[in-house]
C-alpha atoms as a PDB file:
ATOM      1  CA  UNK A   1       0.000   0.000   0.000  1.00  0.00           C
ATOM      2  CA  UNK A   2       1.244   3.313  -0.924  1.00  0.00           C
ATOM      3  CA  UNK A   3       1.108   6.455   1.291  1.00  0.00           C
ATOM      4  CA  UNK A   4      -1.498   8.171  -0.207  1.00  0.00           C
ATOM      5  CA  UNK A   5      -3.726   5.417   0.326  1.00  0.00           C
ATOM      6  CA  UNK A   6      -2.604   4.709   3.657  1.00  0.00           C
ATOM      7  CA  UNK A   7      -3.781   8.664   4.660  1.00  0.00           C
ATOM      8  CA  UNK A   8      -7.037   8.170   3.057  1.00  0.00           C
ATOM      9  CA  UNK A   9      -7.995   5.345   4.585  1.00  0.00           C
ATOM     10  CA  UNK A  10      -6.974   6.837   8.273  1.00  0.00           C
ATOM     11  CA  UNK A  11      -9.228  10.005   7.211  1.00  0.00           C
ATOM     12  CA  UNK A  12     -11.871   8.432   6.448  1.00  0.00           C
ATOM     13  CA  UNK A  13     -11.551   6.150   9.712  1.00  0.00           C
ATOM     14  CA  UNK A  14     -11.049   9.320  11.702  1.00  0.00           C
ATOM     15  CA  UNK A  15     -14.470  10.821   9.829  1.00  0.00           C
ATOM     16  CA  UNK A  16     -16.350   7.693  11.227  1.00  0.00           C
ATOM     17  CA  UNK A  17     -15.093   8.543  14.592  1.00  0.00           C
ATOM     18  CA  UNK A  18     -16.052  11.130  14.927  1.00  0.00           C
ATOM     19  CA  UNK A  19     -19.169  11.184  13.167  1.00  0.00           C
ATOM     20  CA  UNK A  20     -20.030   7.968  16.046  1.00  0.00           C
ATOM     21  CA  UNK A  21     -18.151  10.727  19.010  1.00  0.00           C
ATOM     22  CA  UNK A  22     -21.786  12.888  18.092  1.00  0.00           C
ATOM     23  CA  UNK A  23     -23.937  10.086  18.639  1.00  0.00           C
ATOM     24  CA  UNK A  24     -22.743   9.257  22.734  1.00  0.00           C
ATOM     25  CA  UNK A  25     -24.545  12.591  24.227  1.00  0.00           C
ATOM     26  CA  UNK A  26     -23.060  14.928  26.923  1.00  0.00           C
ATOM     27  CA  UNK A  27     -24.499  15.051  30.665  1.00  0.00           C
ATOM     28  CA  UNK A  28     -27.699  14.112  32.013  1.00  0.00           C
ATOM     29  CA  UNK A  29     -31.285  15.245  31.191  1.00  0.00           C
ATOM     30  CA  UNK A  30     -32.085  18.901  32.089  1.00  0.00           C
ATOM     31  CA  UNK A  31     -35.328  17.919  32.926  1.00  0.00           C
ATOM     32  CA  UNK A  32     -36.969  18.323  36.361  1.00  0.00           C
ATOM     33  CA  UNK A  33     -39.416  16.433  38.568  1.00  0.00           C
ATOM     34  CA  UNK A  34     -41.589  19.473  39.824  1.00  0.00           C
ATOM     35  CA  UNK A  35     -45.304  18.032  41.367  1.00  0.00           C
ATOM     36  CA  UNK A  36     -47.099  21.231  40.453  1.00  0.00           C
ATOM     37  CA  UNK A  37     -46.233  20.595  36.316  1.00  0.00           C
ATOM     38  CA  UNK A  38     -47.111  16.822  36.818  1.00  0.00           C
ATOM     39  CA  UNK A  39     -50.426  17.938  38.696  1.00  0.00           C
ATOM     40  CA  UNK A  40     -50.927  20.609  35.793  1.00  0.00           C
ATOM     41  CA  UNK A  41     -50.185  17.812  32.946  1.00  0.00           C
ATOM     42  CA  UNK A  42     -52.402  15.283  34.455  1.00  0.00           C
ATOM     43  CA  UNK A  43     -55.435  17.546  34.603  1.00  0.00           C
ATOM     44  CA  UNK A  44     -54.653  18.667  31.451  1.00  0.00           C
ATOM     45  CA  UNK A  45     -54.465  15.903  29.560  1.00  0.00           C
ATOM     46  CA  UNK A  46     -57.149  14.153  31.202  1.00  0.00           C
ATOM     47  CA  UNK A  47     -60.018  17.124  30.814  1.00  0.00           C
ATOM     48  CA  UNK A  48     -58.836  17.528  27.019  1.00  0.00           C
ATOM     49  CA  UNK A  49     -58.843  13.915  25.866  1.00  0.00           C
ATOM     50  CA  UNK A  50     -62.144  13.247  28.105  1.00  0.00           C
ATOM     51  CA  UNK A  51     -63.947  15.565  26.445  1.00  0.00           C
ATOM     52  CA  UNK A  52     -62.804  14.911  23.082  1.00  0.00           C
ATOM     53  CA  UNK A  53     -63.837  11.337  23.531  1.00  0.00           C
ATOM     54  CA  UNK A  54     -67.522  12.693  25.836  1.00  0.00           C
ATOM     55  CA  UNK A  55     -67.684  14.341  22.216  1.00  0.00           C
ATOM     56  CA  UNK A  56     -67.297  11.741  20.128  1.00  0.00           C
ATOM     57  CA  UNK A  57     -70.047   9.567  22.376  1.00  0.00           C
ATOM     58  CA  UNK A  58     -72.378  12.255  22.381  1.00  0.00           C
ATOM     59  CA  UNK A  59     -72.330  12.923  18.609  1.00  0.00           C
ATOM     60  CA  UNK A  60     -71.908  11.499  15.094  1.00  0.00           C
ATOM     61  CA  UNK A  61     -68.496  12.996  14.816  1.00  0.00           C
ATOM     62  CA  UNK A  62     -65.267  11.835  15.307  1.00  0.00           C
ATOM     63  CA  UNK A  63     -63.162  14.128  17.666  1.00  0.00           C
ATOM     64  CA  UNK A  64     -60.363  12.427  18.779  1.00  0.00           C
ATOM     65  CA  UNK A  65     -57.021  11.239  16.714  1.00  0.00           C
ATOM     66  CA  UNK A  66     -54.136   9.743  18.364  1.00  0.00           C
ATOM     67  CA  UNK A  67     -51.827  12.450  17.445  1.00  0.00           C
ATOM     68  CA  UNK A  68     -54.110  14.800  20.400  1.00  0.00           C
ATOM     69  CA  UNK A  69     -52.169  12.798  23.007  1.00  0.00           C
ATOM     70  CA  UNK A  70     -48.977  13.759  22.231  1.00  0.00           C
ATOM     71  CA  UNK A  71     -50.176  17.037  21.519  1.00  0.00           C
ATOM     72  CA  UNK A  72     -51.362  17.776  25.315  1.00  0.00           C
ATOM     73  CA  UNK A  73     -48.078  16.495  26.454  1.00  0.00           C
ATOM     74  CA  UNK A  74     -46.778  19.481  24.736  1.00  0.00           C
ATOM     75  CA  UNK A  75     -49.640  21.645  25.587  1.00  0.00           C
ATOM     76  CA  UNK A  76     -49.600  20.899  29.373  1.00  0.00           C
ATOM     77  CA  UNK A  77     -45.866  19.052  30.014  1.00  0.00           C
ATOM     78  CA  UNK A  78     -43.868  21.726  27.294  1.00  0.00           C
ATOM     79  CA  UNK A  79     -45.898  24.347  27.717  1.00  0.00           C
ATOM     80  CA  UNK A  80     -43.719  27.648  26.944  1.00  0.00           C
ATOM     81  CA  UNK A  81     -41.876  25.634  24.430  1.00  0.00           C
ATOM     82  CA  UNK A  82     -42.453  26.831  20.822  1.00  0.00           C
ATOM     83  CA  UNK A  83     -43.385  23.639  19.559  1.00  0.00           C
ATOM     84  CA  UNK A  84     -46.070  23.764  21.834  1.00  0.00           C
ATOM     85  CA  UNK A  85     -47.472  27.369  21.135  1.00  0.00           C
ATOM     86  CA  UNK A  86     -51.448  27.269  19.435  1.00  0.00           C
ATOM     87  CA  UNK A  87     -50.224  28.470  15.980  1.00  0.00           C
ATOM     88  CA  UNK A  88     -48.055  24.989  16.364  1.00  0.00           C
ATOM     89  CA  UNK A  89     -50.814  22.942  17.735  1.00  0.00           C
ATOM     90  CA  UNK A  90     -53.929  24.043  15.319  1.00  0.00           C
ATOM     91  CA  UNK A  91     -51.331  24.984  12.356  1.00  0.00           C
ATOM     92  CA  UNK A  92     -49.215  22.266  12.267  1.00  0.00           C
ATOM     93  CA  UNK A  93     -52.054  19.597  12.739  1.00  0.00           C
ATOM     94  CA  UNK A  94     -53.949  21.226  10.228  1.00  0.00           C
ATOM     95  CA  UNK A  95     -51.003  21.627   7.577  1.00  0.00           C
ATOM     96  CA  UNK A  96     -49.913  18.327   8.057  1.00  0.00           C
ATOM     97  CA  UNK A  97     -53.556  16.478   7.615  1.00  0.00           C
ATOM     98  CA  UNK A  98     -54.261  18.532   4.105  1.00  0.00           C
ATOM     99  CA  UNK A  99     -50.867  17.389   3.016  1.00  0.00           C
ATOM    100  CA  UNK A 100     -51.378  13.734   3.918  1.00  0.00           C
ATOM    101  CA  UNK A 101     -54.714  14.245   2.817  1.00  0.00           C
ATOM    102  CA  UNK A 102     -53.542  15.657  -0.421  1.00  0.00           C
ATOM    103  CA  UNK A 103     -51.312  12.844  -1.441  1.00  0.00           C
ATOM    104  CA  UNK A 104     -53.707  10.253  -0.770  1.00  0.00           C
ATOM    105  CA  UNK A 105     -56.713  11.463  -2.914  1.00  0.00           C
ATOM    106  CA  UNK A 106     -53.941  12.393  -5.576  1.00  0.00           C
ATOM    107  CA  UNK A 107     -51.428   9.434  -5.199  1.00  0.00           C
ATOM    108  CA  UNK A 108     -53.202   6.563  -2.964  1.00  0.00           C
ATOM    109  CA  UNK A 109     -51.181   5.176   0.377  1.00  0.00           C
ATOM    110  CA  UNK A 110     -48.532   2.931  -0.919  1.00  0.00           C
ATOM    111  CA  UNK A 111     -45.637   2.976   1.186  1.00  0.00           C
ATOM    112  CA  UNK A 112     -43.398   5.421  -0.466  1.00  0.00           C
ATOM    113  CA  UNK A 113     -46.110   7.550  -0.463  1.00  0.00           C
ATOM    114  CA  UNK A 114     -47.083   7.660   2.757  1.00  0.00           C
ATOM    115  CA  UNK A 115     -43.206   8.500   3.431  1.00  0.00           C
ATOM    116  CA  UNK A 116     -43.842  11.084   1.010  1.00  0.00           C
ATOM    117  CA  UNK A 117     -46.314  12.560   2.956  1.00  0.00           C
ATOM    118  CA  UNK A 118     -44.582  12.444   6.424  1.00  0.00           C
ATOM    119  CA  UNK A 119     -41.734  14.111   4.416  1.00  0.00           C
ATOM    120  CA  UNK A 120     -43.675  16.774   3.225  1.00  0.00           C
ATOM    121  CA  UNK A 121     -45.863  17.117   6.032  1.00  0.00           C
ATOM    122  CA  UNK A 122     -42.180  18.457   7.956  1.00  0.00           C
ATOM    123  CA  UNK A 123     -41.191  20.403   5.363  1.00  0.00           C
ATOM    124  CA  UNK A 124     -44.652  22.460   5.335  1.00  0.00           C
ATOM    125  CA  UNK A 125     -44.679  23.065   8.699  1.00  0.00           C
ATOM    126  CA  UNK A 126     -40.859  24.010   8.593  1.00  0.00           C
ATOM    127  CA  UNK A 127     -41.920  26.568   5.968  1.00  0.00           C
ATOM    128  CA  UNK A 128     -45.107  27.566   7.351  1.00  0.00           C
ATOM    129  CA  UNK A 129     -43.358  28.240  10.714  1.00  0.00           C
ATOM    130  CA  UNK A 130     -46.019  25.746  12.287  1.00  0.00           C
ATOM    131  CA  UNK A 131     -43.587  22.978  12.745  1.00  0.00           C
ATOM    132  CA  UNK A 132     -45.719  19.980  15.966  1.00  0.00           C
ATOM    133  CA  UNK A 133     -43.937  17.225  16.487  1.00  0.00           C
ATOM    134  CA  UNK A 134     -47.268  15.103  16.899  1.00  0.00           C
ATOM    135  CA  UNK A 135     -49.028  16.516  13.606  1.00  0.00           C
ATOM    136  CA  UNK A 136     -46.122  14.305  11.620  1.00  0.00           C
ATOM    137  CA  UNK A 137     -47.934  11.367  12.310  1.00  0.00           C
ATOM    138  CA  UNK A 138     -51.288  13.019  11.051  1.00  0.00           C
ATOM    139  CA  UNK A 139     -50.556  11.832   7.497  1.00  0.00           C
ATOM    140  CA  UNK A 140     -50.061   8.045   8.916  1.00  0.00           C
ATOM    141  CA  UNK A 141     -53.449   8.737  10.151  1.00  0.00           C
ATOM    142  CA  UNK A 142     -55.207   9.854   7.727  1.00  0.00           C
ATOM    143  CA  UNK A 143     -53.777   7.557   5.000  1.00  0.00           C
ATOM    144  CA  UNK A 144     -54.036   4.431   6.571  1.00  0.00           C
ATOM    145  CA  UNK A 145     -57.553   5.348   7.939  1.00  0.00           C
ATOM    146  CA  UNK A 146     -58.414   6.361   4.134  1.00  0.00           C
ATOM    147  CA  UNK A 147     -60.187   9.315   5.371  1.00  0.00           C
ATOM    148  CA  UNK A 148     -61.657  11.740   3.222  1.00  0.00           C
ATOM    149  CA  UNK A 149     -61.517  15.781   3.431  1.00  0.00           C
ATOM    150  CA  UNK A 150     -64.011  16.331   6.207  1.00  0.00           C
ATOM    151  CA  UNK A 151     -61.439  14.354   8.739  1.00  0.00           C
ATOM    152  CA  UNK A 152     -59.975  18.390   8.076  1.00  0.00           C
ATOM    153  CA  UNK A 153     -62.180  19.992   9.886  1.00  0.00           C
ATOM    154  CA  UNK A 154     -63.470  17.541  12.743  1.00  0.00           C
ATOM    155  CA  UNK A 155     -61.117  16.080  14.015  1.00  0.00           C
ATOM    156  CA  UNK A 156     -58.464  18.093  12.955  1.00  0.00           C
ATOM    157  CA  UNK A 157     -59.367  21.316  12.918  1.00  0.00           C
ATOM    158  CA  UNK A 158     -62.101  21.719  16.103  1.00  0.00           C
ATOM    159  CA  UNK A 159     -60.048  18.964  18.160  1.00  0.00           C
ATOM    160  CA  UNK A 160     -56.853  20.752  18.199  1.00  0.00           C
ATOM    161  CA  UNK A 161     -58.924  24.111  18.683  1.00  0.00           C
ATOM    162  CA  UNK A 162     -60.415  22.199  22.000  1.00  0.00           C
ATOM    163  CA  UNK A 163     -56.546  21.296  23.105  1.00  0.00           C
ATOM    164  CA  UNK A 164     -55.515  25.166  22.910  1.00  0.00           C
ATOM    165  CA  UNK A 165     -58.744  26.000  24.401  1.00  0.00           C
ATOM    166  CA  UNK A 166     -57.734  23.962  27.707  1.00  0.00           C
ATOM    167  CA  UNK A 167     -54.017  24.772  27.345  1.00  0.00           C
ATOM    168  CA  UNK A 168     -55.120  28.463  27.894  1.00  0.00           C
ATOM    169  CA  UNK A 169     -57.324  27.613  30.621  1.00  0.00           C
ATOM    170  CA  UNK A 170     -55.587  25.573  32.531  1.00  0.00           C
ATOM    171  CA  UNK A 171     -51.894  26.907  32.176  1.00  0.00           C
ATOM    172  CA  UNK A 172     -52.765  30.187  33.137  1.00  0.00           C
ATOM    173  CA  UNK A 173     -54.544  29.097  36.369  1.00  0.00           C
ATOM    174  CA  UNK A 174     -50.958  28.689  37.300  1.00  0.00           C
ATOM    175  CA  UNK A 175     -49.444  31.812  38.728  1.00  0.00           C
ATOM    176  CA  UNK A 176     -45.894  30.995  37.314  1.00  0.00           C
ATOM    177  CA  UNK A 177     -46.989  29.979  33.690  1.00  0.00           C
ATOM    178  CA  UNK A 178     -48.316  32.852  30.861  1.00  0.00           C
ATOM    179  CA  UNK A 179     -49.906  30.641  28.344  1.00  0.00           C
ATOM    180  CA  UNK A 180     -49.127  30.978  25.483  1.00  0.00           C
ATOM    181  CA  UNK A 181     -45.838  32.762  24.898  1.00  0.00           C
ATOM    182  CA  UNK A 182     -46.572  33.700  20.970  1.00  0.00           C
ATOM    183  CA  UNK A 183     -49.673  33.569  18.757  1.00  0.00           C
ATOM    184  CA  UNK A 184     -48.158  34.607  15.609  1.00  0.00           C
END
């Protein structure tokens, strides 16, 4: 083996090093344990998703998706995060159904489609500034369900309306919390 291929091959090994370094994380969580936020989440959570399912009982509608759980975790455990703020919550649900919802009447729900959609779904809420972690699985919803456009409006639409409805009541009964930090 020659030189130069002898310092190629040690750059490249020293690339996958430490390319792997990035992966082994630094510290601990910065998270804390604080029983007022865990109070605060529970009721939260629990008077959202109750009522979004008393709702669904009650009437011929469907107001619940799966996506609304992880959605209150933000709304009540994340609460001043921006991922969590209401233009996230009703925007990035909302953006992220029509594009799933989109691709489906245009393309059907093969598997590289539905990745399609999940890709897209990110990008759109990237661009649209409404970027909610939970609303990327809104186009696995939708497209495996084979919904049609209404699923836009209820669930998607009123139900995550209902979660920043609570998220304002119930995050601002706390003296230490301003719910929410941005609308726009």
């Amino acid at each position: 083996m020659d030189r130069a291929t002898t310092a190629k091959r040690e750059e490249v090994n020293l690339y996958h090093v430490r390319y792997l370094s990035k992966m082994k994380g630094k510290g601990r969580s910065p998270l804390k344990v604080d029983v007022k936020d865990i109070i605060t989440g529970l009721i939260g959570g629990f008077l959202t998703i109750f009522v979004l399912v008393l709702l669904t009982n009650m009437t011929a509608a469907e107001w619940l998706m799966a996506p609304f759980g992880a959605s209150c975790v933000l709304a009540f455990g994340a609460w001043n995060a921006p991922l969590s703020q209401p233009r996230n919550i009703i925007g990035g649900h909302f953006v992220s159904t029509f594009v799933g919802l989109a691709i489906y009447q245009l393309l059907g729900n093969e598997p590289w489609k539905i990745g399609l959609a999940v890709g897209l779904a990110i990008a759109f809420m990237m661009i649209t500034k409404t970027t909610h972690p939970p609303a990327g699985a809104d186009p696995l919803v939708v497209m495996l369900g084979a919904y049609s456009w209404s699923y836009l409006i209820t669930p998607v639409l009123i139900g995550s309306v209902i979660i920043v409805f609570f998220a304002l009541i119930i995050n601002n009964l706390r003296s230490n919390r301003e719910y929410p930090t941005f609308w726009i």
